[in-house]
C-alpha atoms as a PDB file:
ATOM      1  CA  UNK A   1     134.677 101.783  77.418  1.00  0.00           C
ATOM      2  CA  UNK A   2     133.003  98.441  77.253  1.00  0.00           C
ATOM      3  CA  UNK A   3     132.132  98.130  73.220  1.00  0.00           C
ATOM      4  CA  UNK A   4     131.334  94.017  73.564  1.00  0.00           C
ATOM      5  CA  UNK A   5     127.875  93.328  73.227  1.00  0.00           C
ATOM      6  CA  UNK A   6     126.105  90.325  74.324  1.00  0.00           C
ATOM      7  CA  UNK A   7     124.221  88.221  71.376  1.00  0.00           C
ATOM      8  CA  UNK A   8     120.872  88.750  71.269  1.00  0.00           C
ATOM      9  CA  UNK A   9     118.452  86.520  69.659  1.00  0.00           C
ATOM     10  CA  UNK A  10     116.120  88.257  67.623  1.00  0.00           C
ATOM     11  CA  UNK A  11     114.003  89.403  64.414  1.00  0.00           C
ATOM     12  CA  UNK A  12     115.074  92.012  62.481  1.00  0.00           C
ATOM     13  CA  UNK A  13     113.535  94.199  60.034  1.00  0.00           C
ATOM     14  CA  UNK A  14     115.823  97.275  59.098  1.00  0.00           C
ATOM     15  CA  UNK A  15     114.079 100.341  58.471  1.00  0.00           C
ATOM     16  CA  UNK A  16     113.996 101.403  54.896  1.00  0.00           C
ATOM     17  CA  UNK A  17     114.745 104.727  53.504  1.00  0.00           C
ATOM     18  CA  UNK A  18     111.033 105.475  52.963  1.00  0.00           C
ATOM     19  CA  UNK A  19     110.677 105.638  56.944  1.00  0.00           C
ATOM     20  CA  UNK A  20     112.960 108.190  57.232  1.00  0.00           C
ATOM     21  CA  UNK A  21     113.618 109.511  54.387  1.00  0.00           C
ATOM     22  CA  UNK A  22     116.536 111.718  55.437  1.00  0.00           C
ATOM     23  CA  UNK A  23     119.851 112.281  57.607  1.00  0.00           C
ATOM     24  CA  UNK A  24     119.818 112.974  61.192  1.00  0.00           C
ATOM     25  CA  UNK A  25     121.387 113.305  64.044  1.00  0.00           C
ATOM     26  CA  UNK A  26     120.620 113.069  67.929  1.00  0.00           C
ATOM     27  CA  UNK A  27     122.732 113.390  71.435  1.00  0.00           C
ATOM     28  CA  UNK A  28     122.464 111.356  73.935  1.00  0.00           C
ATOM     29  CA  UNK A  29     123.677 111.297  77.325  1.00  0.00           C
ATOM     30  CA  UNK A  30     124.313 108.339  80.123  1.00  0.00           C
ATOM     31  CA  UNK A  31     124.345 108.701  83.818  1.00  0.00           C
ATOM     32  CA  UNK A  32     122.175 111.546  84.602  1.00  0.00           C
ATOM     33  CA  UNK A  33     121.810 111.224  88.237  1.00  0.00           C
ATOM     34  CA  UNK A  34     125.204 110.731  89.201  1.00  0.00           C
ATOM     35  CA  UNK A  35     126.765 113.978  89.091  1.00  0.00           C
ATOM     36  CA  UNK A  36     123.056 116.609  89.055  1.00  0.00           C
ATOM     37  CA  UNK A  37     125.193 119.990  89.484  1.00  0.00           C
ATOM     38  CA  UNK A  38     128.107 118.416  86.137  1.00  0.00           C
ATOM     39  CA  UNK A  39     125.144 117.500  84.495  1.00  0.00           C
ATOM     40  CA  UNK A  40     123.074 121.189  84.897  1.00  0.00           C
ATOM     41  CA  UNK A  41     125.818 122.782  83.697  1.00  0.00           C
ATOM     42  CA  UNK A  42     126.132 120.809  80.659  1.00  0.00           C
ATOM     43  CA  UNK A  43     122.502 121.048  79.663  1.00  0.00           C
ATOM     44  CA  UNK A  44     122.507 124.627  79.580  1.00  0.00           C
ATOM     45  CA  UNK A  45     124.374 124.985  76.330  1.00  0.00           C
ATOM     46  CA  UNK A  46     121.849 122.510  74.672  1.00  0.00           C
ATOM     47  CA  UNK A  47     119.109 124.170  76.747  1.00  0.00           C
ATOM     48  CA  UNK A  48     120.609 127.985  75.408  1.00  0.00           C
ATOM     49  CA  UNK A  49     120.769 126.661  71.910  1.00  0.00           C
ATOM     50  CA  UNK A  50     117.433 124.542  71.667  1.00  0.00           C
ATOM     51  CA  UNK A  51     119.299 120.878  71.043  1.00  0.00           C
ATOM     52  CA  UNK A  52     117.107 118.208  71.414  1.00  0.00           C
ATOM     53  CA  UNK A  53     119.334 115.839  73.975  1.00  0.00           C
ATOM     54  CA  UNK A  54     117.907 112.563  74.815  1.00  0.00           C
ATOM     55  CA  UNK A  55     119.264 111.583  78.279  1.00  0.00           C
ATOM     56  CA  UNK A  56     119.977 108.322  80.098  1.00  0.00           C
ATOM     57  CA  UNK A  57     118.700 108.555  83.787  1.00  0.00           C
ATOM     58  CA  UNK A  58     119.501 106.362  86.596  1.00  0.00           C
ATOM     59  CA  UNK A  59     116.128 105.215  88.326  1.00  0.00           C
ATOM     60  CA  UNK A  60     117.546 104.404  91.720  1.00  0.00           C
ATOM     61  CA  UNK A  61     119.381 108.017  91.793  1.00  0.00           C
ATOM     62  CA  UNK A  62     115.671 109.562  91.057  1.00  0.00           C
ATOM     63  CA  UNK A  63     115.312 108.977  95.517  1.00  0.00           C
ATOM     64  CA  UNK A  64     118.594 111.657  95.398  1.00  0.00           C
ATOM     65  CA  UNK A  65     117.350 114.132  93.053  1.00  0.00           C
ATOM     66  CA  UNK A  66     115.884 117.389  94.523  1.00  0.00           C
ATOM     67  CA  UNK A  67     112.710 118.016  93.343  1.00  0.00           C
ATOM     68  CA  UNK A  68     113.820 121.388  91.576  1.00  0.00           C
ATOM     69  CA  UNK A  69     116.169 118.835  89.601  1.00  0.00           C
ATOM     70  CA  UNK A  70     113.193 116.713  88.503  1.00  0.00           C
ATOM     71  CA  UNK A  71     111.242 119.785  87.192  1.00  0.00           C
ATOM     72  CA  UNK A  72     114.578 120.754  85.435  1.00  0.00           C
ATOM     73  CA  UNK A  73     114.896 117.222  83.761  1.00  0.00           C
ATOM     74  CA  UNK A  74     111.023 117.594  83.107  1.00  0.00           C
ATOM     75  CA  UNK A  75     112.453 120.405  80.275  1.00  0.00           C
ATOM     76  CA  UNK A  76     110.897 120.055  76.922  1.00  0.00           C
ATOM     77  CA  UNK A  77     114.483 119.903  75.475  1.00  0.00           C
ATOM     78  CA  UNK A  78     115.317 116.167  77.365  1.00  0.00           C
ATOM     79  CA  UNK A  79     113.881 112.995  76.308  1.00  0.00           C
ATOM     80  CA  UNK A  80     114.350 110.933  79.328  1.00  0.00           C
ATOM     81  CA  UNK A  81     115.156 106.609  78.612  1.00  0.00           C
ATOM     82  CA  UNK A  82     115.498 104.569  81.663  1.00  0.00           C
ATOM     83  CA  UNK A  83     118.923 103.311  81.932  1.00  0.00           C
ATOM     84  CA  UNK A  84     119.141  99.835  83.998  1.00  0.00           C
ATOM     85  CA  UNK A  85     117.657 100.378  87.525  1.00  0.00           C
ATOM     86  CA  UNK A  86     120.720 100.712  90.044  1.00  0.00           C
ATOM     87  CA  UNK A  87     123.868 101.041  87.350  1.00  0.00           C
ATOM     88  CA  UNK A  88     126.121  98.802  89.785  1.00  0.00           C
ATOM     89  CA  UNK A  89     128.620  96.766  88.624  1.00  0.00           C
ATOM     90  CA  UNK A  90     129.084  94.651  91.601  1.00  0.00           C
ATOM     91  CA  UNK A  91     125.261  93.762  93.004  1.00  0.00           C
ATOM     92  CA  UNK A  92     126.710  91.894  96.211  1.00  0.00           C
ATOM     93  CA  UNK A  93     126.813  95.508  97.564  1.00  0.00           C
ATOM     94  CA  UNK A  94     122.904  95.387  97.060  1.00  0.00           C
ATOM     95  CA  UNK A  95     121.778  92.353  97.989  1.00  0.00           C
ATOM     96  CA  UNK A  96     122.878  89.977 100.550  1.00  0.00           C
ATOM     97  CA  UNK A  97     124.517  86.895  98.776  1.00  0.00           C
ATOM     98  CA  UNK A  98     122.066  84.093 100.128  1.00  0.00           C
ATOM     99  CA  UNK A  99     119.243  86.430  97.528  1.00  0.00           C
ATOM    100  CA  UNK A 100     121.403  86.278  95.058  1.00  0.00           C
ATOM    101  CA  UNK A 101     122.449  82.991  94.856  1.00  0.00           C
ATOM    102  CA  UNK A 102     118.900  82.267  94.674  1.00  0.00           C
ATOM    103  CA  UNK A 103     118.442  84.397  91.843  1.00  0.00           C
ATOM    104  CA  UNK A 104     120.823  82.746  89.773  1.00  0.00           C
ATOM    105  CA  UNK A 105     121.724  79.673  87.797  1.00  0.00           C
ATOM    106  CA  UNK A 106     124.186  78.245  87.895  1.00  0.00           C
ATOM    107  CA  UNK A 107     126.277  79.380  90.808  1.00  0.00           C
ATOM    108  CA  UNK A 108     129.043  81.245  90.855  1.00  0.00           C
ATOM    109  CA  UNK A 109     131.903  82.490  93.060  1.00  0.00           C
ATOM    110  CA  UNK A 110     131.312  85.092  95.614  1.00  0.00           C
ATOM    111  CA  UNK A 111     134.400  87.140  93.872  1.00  0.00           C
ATOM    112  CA  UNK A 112     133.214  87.468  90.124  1.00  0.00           C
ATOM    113  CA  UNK A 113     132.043  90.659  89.163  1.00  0.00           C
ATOM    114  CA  UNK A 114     128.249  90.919  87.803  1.00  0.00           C
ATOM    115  CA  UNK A 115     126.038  93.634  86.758  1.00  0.00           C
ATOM    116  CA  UNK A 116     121.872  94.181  87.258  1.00  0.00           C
ATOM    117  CA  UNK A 117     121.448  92.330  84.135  1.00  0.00           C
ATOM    118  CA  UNK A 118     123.920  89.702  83.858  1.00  0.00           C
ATOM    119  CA  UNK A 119     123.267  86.639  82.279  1.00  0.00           C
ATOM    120  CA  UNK A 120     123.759  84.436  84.990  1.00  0.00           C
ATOM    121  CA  UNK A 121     120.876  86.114  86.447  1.00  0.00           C
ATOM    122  CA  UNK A 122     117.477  84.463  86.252  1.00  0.00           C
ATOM    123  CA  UNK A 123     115.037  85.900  83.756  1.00  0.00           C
ATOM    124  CA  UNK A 124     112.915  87.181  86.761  1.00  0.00           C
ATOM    125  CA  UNK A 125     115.207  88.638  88.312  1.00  0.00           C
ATOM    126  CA  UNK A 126     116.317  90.844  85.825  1.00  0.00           C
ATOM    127  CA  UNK A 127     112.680  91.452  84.981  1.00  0.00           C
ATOM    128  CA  UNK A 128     112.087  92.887  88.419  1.00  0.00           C
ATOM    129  CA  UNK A 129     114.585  95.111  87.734  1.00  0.00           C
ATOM    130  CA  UNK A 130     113.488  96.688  84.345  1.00  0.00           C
ATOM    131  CA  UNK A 131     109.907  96.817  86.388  1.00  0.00           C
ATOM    132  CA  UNK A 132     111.221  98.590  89.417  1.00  0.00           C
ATOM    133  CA  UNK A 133     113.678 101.398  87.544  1.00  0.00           C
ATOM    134  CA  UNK A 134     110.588 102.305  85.192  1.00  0.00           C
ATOM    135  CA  UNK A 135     107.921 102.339  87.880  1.00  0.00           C
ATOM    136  CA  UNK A 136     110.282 105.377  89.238  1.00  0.00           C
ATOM    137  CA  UNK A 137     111.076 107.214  85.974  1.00  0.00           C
ATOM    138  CA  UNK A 138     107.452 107.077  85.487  1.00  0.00           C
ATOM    139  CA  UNK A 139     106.452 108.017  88.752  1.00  0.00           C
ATOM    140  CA  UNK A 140     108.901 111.069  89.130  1.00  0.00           C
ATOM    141  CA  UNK A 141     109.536 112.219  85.824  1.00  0.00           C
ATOM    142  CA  UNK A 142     108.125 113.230  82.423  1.00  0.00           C
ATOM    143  CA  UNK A 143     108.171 110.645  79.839  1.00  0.00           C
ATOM    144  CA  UNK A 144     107.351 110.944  76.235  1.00  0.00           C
ATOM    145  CA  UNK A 145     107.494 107.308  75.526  1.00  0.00           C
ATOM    146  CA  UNK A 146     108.474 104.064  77.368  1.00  0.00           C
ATOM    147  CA  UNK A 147     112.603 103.818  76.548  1.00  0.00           C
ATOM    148  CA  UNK A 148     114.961 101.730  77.561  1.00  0.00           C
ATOM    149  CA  UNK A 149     119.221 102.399  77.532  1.00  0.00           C
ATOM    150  CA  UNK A 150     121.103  99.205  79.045  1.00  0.00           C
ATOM    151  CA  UNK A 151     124.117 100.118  81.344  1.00  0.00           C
ATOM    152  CA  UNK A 152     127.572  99.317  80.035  1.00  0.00           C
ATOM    153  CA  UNK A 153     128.263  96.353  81.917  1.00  0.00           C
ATOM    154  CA  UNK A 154     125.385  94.003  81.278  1.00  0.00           C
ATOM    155  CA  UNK A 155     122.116  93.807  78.818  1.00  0.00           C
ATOM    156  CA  UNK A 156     118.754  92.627  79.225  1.00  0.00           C
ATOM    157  CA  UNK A 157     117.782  90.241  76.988  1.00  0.00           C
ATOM    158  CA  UNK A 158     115.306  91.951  74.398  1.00  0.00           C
ATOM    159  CA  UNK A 159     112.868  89.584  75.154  1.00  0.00           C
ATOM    160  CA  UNK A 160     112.288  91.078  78.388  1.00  0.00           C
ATOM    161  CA  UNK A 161     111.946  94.396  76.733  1.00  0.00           C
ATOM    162  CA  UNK A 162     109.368  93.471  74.094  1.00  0.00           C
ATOM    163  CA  UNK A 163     107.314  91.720  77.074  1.00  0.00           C
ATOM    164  CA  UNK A 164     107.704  94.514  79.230  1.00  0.00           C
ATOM    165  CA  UNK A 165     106.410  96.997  76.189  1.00  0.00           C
ATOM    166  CA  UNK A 166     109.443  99.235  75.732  1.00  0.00           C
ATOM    167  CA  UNK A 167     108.741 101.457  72.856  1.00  0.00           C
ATOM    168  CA  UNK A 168     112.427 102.567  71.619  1.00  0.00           C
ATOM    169  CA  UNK A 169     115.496 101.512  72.657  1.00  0.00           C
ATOM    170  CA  UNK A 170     119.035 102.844  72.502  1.00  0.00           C
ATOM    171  CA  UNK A 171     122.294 100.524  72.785  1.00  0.00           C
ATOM    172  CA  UNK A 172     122.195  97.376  70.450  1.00  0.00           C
ATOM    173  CA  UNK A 173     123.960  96.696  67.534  1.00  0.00           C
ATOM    174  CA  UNK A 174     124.997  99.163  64.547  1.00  0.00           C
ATOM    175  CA  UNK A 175     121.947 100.232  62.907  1.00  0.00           C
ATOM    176  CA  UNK A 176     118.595 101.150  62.914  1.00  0.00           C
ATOM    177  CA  UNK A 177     115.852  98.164  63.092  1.00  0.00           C
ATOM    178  CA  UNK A 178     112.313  97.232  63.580  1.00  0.00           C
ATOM    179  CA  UNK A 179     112.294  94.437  66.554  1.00  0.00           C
ATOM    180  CA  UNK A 180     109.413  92.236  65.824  1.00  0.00           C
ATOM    181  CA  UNK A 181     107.009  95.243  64.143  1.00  0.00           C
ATOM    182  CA  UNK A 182     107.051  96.640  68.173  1.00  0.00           C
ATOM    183  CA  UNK A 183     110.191  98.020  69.145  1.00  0.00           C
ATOM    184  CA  UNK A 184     112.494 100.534  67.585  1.00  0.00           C
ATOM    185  CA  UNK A 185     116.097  99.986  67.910  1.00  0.00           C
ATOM    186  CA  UNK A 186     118.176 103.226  67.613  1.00  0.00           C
ATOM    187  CA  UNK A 187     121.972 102.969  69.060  1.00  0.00           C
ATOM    188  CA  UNK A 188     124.092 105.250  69.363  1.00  0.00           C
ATOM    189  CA  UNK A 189     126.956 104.663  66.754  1.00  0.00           C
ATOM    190  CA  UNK A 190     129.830 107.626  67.210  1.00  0.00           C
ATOM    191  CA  UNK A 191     131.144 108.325  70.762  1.00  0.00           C
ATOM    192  CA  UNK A 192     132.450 111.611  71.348  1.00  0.00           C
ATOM    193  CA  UNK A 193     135.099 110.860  74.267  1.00  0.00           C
ATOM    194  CA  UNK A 194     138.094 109.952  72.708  1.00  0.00           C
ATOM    195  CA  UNK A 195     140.024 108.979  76.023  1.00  0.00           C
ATOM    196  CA  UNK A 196     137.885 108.829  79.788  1.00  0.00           C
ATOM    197  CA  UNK A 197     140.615 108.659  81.872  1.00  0.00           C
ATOM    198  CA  UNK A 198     141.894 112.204  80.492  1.00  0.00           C
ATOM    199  CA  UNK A 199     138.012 113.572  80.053  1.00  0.00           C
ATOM    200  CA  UNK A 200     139.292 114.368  76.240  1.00  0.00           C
ATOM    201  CA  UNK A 201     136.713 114.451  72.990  1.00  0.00           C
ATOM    202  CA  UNK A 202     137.874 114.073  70.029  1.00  0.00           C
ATOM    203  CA  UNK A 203     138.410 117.515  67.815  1.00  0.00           C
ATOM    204  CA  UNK A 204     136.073 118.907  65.502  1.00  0.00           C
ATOM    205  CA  UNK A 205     137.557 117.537  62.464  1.00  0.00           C
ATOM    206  CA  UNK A 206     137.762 113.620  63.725  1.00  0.00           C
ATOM    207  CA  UNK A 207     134.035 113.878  64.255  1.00  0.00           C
ATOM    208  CA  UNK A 208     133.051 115.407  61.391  1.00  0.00           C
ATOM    209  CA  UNK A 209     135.105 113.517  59.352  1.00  0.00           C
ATOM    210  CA  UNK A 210     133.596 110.445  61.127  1.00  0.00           C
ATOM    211  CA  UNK A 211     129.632 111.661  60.876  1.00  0.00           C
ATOM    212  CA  UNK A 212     130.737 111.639  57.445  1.00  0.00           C
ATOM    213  CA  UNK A 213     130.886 108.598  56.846  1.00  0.00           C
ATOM    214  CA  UNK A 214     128.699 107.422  58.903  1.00  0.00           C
ATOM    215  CA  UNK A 215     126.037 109.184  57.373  1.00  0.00           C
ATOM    216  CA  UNK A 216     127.295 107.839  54.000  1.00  0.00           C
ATOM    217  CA  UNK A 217     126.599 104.067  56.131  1.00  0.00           C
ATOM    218  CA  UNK A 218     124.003 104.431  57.829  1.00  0.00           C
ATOM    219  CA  UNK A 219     122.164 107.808  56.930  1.00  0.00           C
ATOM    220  CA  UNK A 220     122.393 108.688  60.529  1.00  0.00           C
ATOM    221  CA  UNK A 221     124.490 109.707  63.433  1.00  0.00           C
ATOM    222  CA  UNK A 222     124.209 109.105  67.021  1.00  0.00           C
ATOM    223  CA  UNK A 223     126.252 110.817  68.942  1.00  0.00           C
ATOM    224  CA  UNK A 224     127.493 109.568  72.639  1.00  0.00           C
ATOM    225  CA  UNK A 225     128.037 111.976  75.657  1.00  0.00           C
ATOM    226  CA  UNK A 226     129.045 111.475  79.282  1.00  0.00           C
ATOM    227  CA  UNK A 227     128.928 114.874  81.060  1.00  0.00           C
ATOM    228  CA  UNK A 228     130.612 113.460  83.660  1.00  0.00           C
ATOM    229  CA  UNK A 229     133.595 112.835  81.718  1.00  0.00           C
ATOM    230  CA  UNK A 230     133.402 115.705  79.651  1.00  0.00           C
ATOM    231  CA  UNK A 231     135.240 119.240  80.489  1.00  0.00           C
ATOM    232  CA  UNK A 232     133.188 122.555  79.569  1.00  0.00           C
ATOM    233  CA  UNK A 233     135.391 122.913  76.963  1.00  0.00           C
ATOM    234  CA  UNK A 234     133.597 120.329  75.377  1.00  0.00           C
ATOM    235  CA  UNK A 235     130.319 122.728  74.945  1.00  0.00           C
ATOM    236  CA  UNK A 236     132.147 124.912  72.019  1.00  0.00           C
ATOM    237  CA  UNK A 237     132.669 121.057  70.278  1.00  0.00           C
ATOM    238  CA  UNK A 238     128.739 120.462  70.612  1.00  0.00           C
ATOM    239  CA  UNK A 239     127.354 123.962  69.643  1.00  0.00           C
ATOM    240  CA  UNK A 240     130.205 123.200  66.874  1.00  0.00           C
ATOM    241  CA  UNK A 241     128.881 119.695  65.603  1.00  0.00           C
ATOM    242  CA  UNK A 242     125.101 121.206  66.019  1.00  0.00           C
ATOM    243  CA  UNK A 243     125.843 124.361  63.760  1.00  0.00           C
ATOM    244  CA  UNK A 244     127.798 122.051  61.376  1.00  0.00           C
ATOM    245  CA  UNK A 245     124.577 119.895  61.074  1.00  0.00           C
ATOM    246  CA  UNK A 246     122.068 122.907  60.650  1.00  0.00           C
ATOM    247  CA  UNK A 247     124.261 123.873  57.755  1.00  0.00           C
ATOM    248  CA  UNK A 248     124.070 120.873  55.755  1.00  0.00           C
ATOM    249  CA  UNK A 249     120.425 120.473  56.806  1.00  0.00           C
ATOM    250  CA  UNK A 250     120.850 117.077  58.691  1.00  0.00           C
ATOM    251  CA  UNK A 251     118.223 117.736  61.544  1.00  0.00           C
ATOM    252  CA  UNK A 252     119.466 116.756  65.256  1.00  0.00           C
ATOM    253  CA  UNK A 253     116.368 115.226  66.360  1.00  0.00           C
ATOM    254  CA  UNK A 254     114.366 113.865  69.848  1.00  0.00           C
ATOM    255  CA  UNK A 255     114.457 109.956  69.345  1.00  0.00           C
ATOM    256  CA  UNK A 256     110.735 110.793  70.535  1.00  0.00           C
ATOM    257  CA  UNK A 257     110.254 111.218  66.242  1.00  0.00           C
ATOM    258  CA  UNK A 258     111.299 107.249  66.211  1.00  0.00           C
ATOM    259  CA  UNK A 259     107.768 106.915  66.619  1.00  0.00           C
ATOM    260  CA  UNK A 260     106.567 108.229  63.514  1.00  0.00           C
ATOM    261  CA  UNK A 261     108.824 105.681  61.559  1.00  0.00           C
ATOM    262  CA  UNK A 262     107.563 102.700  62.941  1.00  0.00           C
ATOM    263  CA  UNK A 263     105.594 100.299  60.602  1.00  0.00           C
ATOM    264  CA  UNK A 264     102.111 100.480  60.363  1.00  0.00           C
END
């Protein structure tokens, strides 16, 4: 996977321990849309169990979705975060390339590989991307809040986020932060897929021992899923990890409770 991460230029004001003033956990899962039936069949042991799982959905895959799909993502149990708008790598497929070499500065070959949010792109352009992806989350789905995960391959700047009034977001960075007294930034920080070519997770014992010390770090542990690299053998390691938590009372939480922690 892609672990580079562009520089952003912002303020930062790390939550202290008095906002949350103990250990937790969350799940979180990229590319819902992609794969609906890999995906249902995922959910149901966090659905069977009652694990919060905070999911990454792809707007332009919401047109593909069958309505009984929508009312299952509509669940209590998801937190749904907008992730991009189309999630493709190569946009010449989308567009025709006299748009997009008006979109851009400066210009660049026909050949090079760019993503919905590159930064070659024009502010606007990118902006009219964020606009169009949330107009159909919002319009299709249930939303507890206005979030925002970036696809792999390229990141908004978080200016366009704060102007656009995204509430939490989930991708930057290492830790937990306060953008600006407005945003909440809440990455993910332990990925569970130890090799995607294979579909293999790491074992029980590498993330434990990791969540460890990560919790030891950064009192917290985000946990990354892709169902659609994942195997259903890969349910026994989740219900695992969630029973592991319950036992040592480190709550696996909706980022939805963000909220509560931002400053007043």
């Amino acid at each position: 996977m892609n672990t580079k991460y562009f520089k952003q230029q912002w303020e930062l004001k790390q939550i202290s321990d008095i906002i949350y003033p103990q250990e937790f956990a969350f799940f979180r899962d990229d590319d819902i849309g992609l794969e609906n039936e890999k995906f249902i069949d995922f959910s149901e042991s966090f659905l069977s169990d009652s694990i919060p799982l905070n999911i990454a959905v792809i707007p332009n895959q919401i047109t593909y979705m069958t309505d009984k799909f929508k009312r299952y993502l509509s669940k209590d149990i998801f937190t749904i975060f907008q992730h991009g708008n189309t999630h493709r790598v190569n946009y010449t497929s989308a567009i025709s390339d006299s748009d997009i070499y008006k979109s851009m500065t400066p210009i660049i070959p026909k050949n090079l590989i760019i993503g919905e949010f590159h930064t070659s792109l024009k502010d606007n352009f990118s902006e009219q991307n964020l606009i169009k992806g949330w107009k159909l989350i919002e319009l299709h789905l249930k939303t507890k809040f206005k979030g925002f995960i970036p696809p792999w391959h390229s990141f908004p700047e978080i200016k366009l986020l704060l102007d656009n009034n995204y509430e939490i977001i989930s991708g930057y960075g290492n830790k937990i932060e306060i953008i600006k007294n407005k945003t909440i930034s809440i990455p993910t920080n332990l990925d569970i897929i130890k090799d995607y070519s294979k579909n293999e997770c790491y074992d029980l014992r590498s993330v434990l021992n990791r969540s460890e010390i990560l919790l030891k770090d950064t009192r917290y542990v985000g946990i990354l899923l892709h169902h659609n690299f994942m195997t259903k053998d890969s349910h026994k390691l989740i219900a695992q990890i969630a029973e592991h938590s319950n036992k040592n009372n480190i709550p696996i939480i909706s980022l939805e409770e963000a909220l509560k922690w931002k400053i007043k």
